[in-house]
Structures are given as structure tokens and as C-alpha cells.
PDB file of N, CA and C in Angstrom:
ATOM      1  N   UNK A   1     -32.992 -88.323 -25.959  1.00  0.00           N
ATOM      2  CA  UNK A   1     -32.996 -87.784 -24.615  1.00  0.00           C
ATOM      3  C   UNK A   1     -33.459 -88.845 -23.604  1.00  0.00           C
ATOM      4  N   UNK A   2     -34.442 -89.632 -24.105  1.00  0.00           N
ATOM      5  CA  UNK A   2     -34.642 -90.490 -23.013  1.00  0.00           C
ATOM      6  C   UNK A   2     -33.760 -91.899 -22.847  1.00  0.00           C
ATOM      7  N   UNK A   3     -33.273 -91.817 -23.859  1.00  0.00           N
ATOM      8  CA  UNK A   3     -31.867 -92.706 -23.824  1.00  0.00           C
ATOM      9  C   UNK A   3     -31.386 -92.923 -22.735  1.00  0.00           C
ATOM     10  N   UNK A   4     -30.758 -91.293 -22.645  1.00  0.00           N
ATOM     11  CA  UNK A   4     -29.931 -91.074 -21.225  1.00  0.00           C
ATOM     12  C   UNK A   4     -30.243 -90.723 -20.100  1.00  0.00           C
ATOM     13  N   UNK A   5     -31.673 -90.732 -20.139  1.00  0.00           N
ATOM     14  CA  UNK A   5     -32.501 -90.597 -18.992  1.00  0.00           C
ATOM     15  C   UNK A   5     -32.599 -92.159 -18.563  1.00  0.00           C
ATOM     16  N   UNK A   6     -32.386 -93.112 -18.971  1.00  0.00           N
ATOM     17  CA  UNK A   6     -32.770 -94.518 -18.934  1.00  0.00           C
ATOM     18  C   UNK A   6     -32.757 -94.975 -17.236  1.00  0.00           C
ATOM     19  N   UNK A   7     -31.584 -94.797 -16.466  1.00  0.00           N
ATOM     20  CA  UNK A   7     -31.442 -95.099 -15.327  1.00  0.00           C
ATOM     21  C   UNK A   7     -31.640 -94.336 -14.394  1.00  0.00           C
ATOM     22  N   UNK A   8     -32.387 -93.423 -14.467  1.00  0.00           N
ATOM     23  CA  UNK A   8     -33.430 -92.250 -13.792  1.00  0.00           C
ATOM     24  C   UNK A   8     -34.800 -93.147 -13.259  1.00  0.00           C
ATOM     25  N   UNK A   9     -35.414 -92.464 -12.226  1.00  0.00           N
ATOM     26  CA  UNK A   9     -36.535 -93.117 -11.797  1.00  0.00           C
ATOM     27  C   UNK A   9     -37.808 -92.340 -12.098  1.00  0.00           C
ATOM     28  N   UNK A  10     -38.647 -93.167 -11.808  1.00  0.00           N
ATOM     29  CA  UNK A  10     -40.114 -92.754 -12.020  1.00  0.00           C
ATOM     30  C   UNK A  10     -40.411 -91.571 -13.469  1.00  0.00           C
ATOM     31  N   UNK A  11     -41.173 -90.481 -13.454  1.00  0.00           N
ATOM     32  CA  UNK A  11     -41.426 -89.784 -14.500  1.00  0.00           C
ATOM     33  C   UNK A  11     -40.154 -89.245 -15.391  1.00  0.00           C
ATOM     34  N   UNK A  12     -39.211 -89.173 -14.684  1.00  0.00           N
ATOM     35  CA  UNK A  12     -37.843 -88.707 -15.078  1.00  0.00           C
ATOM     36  C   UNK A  12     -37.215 -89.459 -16.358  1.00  0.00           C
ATOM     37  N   UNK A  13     -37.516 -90.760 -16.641  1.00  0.00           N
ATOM     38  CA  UNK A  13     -37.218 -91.313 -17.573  1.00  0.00           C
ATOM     39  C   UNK A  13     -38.145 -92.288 -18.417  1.00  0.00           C
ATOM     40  N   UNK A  14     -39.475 -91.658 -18.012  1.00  0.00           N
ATOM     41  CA  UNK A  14     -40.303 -92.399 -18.987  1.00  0.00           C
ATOM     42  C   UNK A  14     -40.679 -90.623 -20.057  1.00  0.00           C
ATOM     43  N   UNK A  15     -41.330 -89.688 -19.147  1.00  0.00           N
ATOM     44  CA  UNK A  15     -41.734 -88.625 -20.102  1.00  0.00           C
ATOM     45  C   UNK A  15     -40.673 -87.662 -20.819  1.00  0.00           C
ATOM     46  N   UNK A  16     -40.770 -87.290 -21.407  1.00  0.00           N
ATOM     47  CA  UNK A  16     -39.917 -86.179 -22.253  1.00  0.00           C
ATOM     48  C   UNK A  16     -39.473 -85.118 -21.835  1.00  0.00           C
ATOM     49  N   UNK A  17     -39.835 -84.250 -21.185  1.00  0.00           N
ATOM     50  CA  UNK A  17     -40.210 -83.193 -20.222  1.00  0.00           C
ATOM     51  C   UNK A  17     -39.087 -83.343 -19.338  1.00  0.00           C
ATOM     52  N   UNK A  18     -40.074 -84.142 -18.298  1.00  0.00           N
ATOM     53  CA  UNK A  18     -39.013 -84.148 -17.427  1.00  0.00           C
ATOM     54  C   UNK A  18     -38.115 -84.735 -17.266  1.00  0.00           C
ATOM     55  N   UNK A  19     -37.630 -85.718 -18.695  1.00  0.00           N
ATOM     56  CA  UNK A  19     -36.214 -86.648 -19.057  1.00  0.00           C
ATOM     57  C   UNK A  19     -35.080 -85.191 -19.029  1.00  0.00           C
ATOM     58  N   UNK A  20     -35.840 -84.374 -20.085  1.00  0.00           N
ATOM     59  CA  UNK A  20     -34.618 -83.143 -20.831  1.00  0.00           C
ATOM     60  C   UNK A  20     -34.251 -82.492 -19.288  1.00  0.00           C
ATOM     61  N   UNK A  21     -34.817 -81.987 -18.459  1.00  0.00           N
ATOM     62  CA  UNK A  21     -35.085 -81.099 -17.242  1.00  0.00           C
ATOM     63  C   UNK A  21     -33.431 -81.974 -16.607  1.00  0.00           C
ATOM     64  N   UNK A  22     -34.008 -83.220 -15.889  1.00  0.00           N
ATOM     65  CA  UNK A  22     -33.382 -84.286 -15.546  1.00  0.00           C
ATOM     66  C   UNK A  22     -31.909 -84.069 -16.401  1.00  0.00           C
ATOM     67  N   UNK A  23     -31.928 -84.342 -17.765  1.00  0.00           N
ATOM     68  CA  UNK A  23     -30.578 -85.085 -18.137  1.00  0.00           C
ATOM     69  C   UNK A  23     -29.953 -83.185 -18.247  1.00  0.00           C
ATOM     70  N   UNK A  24     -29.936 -81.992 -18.128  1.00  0.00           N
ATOM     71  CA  UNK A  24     -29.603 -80.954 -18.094  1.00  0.00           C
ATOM     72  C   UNK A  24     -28.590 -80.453 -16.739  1.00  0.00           C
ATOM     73  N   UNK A  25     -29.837 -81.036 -15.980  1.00  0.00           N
ATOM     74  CA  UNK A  25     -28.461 -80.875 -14.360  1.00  0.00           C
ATOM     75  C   UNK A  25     -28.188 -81.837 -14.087  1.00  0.00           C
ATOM     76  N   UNK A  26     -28.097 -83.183 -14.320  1.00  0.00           N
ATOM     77  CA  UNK A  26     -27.202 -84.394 -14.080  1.00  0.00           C
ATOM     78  C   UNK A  26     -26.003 -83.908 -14.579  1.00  0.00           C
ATOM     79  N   UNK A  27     -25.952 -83.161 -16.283  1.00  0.00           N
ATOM     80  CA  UNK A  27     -24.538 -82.398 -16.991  1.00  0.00           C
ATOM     81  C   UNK A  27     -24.067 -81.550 -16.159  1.00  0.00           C
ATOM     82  N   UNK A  28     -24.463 -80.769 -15.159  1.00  0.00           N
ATOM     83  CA  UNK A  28     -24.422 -79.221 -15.246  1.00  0.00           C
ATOM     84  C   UNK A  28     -23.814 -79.796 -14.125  1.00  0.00           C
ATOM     85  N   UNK A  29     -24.620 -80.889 -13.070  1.00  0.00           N
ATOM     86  CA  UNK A  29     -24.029 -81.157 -12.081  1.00  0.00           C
ATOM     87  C   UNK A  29     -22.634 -82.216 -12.265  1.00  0.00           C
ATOM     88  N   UNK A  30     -22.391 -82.653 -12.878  1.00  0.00           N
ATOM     89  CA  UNK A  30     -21.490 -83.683 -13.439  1.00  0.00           C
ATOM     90  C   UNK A  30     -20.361 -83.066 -13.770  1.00  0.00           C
ATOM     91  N   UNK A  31     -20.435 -81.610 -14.319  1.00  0.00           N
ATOM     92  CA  UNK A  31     -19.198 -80.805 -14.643  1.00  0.00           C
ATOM     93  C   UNK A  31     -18.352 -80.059 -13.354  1.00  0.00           C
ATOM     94  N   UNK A  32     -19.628 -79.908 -12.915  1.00  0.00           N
ATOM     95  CA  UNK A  32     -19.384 -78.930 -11.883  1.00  0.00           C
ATOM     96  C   UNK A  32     -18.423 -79.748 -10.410  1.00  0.00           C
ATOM     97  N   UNK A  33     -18.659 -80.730 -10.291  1.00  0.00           N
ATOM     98  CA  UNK A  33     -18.161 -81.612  -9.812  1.00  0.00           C
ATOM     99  C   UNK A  33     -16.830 -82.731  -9.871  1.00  0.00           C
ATOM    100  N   UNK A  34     -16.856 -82.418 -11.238  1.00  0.00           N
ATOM    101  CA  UNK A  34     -15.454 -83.055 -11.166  1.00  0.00           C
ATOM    102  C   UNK A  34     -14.349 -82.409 -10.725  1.00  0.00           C
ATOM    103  N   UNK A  35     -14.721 -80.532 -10.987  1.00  0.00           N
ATOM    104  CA  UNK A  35     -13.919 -79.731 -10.606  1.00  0.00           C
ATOM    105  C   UNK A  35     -13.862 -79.622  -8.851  1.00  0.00           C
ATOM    106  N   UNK A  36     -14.899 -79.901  -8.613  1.00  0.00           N
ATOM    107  CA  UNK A  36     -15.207 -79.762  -7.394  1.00  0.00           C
ATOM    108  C   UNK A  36     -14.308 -81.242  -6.574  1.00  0.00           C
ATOM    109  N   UNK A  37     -14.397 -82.354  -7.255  1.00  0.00           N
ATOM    110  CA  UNK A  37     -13.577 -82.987  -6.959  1.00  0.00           C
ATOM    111  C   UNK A  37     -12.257 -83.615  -6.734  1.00  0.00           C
ATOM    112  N   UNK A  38     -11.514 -82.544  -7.491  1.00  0.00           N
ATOM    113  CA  UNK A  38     -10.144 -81.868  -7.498  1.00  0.00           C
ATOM    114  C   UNK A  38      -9.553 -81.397  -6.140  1.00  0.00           C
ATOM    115  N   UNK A  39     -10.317 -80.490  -5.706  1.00  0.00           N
ATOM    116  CA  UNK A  39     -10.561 -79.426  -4.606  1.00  0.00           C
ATOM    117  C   UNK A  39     -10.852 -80.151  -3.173  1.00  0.00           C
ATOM    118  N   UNK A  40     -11.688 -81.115  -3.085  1.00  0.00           N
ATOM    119  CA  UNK A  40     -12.207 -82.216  -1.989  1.00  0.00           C
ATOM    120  C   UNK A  40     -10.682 -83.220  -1.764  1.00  0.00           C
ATOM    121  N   UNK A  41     -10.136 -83.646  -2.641  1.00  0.00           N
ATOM    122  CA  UNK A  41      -8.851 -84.646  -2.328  1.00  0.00           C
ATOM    123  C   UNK A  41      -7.374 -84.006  -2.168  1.00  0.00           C
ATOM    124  N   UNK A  42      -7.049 -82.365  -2.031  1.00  0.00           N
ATOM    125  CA  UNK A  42      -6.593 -81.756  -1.973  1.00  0.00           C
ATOM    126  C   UNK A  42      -6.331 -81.323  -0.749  1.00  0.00           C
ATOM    127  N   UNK A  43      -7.636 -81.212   0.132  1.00  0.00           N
ATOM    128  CA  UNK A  43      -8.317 -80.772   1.148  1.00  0.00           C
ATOM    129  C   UNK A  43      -7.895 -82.188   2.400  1.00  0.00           C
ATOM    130  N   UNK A  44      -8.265 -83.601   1.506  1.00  0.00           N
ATOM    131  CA  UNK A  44      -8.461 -84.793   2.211  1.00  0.00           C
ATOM    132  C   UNK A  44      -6.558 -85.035   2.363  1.00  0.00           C
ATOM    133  N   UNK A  45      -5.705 -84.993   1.533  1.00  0.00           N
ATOM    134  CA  UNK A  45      -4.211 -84.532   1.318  1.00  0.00           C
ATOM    135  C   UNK A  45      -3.510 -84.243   2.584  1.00  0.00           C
ATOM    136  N   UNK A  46      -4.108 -82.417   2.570  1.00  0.00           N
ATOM    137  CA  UNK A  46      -3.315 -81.422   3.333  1.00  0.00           C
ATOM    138  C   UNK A  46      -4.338 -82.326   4.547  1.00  0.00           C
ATOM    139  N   UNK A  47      -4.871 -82.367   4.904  1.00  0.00           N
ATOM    140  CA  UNK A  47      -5.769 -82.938   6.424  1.00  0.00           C
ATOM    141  C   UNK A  47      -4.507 -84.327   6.701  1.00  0.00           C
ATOM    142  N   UNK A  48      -4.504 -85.020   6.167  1.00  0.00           N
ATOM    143  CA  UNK A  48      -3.607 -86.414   6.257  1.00  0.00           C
ATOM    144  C   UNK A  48      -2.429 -85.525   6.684  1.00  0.00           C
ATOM    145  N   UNK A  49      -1.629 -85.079   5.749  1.00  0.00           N
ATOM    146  CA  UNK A  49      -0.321 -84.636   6.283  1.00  0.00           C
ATOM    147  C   UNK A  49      -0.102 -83.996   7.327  1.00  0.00           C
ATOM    148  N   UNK A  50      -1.073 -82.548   7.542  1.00  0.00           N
ATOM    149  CA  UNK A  50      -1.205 -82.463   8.507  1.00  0.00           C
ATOM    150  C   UNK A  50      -1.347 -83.170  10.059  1.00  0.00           C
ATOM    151  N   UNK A  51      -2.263 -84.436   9.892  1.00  0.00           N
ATOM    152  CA  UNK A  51      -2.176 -85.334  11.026  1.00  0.00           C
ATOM    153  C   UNK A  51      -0.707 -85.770  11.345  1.00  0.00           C
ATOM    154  N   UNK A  52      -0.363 -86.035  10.639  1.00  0.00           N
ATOM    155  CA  UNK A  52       1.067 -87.260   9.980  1.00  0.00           C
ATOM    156  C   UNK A  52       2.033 -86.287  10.434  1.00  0.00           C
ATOM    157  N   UNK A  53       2.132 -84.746  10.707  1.00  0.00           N
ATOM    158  CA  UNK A  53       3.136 -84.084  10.896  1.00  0.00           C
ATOM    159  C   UNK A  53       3.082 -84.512  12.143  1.00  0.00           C
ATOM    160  N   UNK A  54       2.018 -83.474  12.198  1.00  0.00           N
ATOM    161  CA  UNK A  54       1.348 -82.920  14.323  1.00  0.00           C
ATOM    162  C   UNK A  54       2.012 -84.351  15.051  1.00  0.00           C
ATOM    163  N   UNK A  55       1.942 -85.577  14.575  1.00  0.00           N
ATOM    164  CA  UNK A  55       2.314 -87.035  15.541  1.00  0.00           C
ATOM    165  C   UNK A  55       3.521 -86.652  15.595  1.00  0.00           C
ATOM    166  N   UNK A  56       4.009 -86.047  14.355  1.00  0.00           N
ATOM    167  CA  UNK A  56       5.851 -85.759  15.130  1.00  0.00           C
ATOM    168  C   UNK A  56       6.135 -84.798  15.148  1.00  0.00           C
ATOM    169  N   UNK A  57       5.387 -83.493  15.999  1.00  0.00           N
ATOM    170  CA  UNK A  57       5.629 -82.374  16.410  1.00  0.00           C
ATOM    171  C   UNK A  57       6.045 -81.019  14.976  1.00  0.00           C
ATOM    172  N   UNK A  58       5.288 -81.227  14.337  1.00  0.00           N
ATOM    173  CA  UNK A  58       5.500 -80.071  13.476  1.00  0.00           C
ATOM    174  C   UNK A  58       4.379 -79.861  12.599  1.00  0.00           C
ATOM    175  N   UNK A  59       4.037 -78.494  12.045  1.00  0.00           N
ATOM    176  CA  UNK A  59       2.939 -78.297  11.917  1.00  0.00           C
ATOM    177  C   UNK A  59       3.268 -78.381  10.408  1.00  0.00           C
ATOM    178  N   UNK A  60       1.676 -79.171   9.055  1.00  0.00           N
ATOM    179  CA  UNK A  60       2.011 -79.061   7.600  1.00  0.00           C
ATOM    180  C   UNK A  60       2.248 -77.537   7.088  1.00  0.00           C
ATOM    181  N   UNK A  61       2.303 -76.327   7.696  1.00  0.00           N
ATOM    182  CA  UNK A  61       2.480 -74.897   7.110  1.00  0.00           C
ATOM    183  C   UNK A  61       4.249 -75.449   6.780  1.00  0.00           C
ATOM    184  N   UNK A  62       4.555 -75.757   8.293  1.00  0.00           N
ATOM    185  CA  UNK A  62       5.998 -76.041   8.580  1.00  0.00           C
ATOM    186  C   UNK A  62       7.156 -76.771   7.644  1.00  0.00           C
ATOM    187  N   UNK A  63       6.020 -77.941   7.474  1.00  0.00           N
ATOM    188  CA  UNK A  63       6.734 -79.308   6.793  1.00  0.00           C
ATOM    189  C   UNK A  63       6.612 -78.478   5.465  1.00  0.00           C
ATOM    190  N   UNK A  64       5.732 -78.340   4.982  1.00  0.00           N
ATOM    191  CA  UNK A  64       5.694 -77.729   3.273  1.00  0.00           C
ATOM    192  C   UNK A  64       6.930 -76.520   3.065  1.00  0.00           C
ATOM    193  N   UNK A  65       6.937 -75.657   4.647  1.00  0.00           N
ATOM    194  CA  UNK A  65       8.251 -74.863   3.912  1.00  0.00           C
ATOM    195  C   UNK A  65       9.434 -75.602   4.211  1.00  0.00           C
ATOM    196  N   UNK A  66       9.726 -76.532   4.836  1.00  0.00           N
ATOM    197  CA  UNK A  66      10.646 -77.076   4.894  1.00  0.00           C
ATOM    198  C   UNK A  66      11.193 -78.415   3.059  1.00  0.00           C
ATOM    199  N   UNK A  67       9.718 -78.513   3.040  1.00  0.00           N
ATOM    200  CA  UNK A  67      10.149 -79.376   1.449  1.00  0.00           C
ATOM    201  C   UNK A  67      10.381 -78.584   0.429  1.00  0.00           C
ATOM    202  N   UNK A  68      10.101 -77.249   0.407  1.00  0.00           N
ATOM    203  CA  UNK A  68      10.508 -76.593  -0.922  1.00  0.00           C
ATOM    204  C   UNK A  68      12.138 -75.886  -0.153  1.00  0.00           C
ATOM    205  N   UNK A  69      12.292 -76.197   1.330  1.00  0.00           N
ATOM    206  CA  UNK A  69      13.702 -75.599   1.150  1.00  0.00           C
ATOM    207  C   UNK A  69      14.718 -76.649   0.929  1.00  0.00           C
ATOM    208  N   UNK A  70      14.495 -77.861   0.758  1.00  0.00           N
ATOM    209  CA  UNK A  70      15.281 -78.833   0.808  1.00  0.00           C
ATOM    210  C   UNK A  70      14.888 -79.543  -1.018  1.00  0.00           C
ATOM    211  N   UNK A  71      14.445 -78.632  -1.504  1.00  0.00           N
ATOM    212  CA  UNK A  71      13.971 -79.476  -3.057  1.00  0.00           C
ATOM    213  C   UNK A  71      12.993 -80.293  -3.297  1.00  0.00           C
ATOM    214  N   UNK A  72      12.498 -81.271  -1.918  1.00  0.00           N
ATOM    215  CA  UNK A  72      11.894 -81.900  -2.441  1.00  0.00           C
ATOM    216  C   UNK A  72      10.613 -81.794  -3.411  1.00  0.00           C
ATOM    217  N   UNK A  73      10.050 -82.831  -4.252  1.00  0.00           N
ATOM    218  CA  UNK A  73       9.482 -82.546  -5.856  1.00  0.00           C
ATOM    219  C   UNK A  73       8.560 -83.568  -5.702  1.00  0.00           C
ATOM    220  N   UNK A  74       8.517 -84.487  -4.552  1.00  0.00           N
ATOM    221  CA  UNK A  74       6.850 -85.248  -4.300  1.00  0.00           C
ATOM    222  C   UNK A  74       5.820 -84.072  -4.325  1.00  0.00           C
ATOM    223  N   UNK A  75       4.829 -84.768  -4.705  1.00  0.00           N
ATOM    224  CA  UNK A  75       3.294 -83.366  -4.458  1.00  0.00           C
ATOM    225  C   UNK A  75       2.410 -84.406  -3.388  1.00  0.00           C
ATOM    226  N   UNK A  76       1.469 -83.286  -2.859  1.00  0.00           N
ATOM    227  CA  UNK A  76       0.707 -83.877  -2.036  1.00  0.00           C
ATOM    228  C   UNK A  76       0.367 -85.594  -1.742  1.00  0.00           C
ATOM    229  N   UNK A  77      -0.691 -85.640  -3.006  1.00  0.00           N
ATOM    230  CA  UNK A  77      -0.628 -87.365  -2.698  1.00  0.00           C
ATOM    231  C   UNK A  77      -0.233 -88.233  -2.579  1.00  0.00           C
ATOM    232  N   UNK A  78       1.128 -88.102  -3.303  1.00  0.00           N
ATOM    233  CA  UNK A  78       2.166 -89.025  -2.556  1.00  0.00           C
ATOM    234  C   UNK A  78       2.926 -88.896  -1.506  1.00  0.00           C
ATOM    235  N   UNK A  79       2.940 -88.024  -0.994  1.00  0.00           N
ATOM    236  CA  UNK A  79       3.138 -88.074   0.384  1.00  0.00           C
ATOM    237  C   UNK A  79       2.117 -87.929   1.547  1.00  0.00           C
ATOM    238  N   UNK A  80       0.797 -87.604   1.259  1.00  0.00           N
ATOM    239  CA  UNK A  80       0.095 -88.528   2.263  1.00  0.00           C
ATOM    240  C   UNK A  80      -0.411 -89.704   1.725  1.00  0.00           C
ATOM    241  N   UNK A  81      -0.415 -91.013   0.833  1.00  0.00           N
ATOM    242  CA  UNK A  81       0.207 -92.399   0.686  1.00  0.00           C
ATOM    243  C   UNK A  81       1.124 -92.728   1.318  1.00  0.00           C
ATOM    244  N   UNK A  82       2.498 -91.622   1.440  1.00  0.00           N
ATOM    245  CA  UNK A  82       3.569 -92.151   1.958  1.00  0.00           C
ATOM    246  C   UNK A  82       3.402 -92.105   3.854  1.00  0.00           C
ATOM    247  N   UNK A  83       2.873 -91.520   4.100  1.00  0.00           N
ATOM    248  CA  UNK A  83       2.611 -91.219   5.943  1.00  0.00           C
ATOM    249  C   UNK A  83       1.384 -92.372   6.014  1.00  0.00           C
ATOM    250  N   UNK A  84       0.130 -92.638   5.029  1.00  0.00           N
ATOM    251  CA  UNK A  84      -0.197 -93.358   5.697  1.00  0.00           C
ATOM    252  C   UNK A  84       0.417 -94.873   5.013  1.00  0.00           C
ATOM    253  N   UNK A  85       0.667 -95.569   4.164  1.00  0.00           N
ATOM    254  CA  UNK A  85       1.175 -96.666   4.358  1.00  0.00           C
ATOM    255  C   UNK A  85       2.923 -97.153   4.397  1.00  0.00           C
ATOM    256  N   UNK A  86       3.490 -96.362   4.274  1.00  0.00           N
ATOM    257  CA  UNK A  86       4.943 -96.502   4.710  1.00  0.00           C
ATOM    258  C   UNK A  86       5.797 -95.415   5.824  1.00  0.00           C
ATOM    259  N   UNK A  87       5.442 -95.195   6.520  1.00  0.00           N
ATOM    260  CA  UNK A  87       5.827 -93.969   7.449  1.00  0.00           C
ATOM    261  C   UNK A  87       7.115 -94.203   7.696  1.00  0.00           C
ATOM    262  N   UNK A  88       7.860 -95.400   7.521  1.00  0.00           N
ATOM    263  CA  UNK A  88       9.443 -95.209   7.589  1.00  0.00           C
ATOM    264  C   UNK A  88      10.021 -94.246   6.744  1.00  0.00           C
ATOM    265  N   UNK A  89       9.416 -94.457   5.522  1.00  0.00           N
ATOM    266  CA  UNK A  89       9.959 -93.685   4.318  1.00  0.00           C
ATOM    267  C   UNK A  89       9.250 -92.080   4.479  1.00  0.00           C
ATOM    268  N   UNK A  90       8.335 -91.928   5.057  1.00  0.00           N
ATOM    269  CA  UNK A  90       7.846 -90.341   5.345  1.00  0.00           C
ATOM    270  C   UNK A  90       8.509 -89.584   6.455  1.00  0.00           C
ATOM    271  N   UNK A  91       8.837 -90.215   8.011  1.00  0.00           N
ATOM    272  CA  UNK A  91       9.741 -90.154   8.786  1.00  0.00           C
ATOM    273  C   UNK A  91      10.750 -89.335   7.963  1.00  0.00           C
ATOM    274  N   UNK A  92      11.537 -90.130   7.464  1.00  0.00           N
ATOM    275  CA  UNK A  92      12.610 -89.747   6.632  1.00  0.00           C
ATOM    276  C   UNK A  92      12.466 -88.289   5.576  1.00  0.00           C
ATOM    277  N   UNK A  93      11.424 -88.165   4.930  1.00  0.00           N
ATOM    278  CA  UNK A  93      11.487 -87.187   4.196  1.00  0.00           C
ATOM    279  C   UNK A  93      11.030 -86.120   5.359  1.00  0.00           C
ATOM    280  N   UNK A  94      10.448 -86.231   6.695  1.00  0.00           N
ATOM    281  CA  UNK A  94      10.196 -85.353   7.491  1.00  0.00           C
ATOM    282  C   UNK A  94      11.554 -85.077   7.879  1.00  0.00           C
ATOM    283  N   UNK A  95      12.478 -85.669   8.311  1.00  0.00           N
ATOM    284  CA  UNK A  95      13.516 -85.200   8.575  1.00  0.00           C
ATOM    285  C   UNK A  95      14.097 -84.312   7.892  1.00  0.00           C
ATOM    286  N   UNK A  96      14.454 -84.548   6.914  1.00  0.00           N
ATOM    287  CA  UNK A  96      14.980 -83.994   5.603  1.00  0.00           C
ATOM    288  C   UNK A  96      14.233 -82.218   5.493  1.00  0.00           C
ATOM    289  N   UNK A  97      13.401 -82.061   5.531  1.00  0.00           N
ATOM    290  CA  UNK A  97      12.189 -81.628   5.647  1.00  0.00           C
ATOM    291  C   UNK A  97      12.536 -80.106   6.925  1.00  0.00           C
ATOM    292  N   UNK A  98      12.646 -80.730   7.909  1.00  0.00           N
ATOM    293  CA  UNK A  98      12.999 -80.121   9.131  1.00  0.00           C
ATOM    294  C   UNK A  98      14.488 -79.630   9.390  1.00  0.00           C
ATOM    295  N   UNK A  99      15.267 -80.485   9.285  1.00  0.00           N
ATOM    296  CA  UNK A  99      16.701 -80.152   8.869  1.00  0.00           C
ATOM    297  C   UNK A  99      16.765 -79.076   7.702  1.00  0.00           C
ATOM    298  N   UNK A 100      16.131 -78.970   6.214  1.00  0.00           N
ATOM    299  CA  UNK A 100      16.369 -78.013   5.829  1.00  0.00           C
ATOM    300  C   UNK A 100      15.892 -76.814   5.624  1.00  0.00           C
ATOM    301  N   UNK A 101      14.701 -76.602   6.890  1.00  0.00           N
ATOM    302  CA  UNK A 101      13.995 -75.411   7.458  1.00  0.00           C
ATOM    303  C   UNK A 101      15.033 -74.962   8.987  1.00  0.00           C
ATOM    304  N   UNK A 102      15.925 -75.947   9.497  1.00  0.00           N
ATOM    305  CA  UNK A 102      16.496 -75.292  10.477  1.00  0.00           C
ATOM    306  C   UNK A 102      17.791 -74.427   9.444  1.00  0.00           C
ATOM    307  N   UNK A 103      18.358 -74.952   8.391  1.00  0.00           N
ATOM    308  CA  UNK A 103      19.343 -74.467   7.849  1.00  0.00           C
ATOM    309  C   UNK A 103      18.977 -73.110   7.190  1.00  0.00           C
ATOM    310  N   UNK A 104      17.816 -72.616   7.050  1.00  0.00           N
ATOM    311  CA  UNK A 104      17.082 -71.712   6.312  1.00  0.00           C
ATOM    312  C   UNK A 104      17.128 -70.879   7.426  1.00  0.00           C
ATOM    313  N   UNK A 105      16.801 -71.242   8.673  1.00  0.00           N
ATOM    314  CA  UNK A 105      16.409 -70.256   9.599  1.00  0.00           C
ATOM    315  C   UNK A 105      17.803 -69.691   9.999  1.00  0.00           C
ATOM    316  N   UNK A 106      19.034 -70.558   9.885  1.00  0.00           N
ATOM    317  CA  UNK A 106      20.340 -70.340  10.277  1.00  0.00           C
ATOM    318  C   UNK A 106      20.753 -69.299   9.820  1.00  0.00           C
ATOM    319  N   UNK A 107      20.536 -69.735   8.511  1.00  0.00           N
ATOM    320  CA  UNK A 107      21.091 -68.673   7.163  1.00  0.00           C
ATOM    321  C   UNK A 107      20.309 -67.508   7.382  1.00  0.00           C
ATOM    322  N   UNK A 108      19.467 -67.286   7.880  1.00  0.00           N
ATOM    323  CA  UNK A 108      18.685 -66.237   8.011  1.00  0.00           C
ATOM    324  C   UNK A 108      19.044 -65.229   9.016  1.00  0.00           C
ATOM    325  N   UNK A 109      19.050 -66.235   9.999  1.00  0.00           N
ATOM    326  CA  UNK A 109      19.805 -65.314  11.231  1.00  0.00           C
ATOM    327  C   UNK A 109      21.304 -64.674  10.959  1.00  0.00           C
ATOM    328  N   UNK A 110      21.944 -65.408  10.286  1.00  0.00           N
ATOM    329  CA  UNK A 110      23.084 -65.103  10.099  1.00  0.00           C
ATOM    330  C   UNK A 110      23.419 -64.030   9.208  1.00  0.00           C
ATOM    331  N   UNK A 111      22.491 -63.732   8.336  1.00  0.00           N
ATOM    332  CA  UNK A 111      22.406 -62.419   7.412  1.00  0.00           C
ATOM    333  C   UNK A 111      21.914 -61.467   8.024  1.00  0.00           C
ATOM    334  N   UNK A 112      20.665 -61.511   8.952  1.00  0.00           N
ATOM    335  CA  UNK A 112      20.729 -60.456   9.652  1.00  0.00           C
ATOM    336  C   UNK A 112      21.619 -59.917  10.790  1.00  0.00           C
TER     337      UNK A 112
END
């Protein structure tokens, strides 16, 4: 136990006690967090795209229904990678994007 208490400070990794105490929620917190860190870059994602839309007038609720009406099969992080370091190539899938949310709305109107 005090093994892995090693790079802990003060009483935390010299006594026994409070090594076990210590190395219990470093785990507890360590688990809990990775999940949690799933959830945080997901968040950091939809925020990017979102920016990356709004500069060219459309909102990410918008753009996302527009990529599942047009197929596209990128997921989040690569496409905010793609808005922030190649925006020619995101441009483009925004188009794509928008064009096949106007064709959706067409088709829509047109059935009703």
C-alpha cells in the first residue's frame, strides 16, 4: 500500500493509515473520471462546432440534422479538428450539410 502511496505528500505516504485512506479515493476518483472525461470532450466538441457553425450562420442543432440527412458518418471530433484546422474542408461538409436539410424540408413540404 505504501508503494502506491509513494508520490503522495507528507503523512499520506509515509504512514499506513492514511496511505490506504489516500490510495482508496485516488481509485475511486480515477474511475470516476475517466468516465467523466468522456463527457467533458464531448461537451468541448459540440461547443467548437457550434462556434464553427454560428460564423456561417447556422445553428449545431441545425448542422447535425443536416449531416444525418445527407449520410454523413464523421463523428464529432473530427469534425471539430476539421473547423478548427482545415475549414476549407469543413466549409464544404457544411454545405453539404445545409443543402441536404433544405432538400428534407422540400420533401417535406411537398408531402404535406
Amino acid at each position: 500500500m505504501l508503494d502506491k502511496a509513494k508520490g503522495f505528500r507528507g503523512r499520506r505516504s509515509k504512514l499506513f493509515r492514511y496511505a490506504k485512506n489516500a490510495i482508496m479515493k485516488a481509485e475511486y476518483w480515477s474511475y470516476r473520471d475517466r468516465k467523466t472525461r468522456k463527457r467533458n470532450f464531448r461537451k468541448l466538441w459540440i461547443v467548437r462546432l457550434n462556434a464553427a457553425c454560428r460564423a456561417n450562420g447556422i445553428t449545431y442543432s441545425r448542422f447535425a440534422e443536416g449531416l444525418v440527412a445527407c449520410g454523413n458518418q464523421l463523428d464529432r471530433k473530427v469534425l471539430s479538428d476539421m473547423a478548427i484546422s482545415d475549414e476549407p474542408a469543413f466549409l464544404a461538409i457544411l454545405k453539404k450539410a445545409v443543402a441536404a436539410l433544405e432538400n428534407k424540408r422540400a420533401a417535406a413540404a411537398k408531402a404535406a
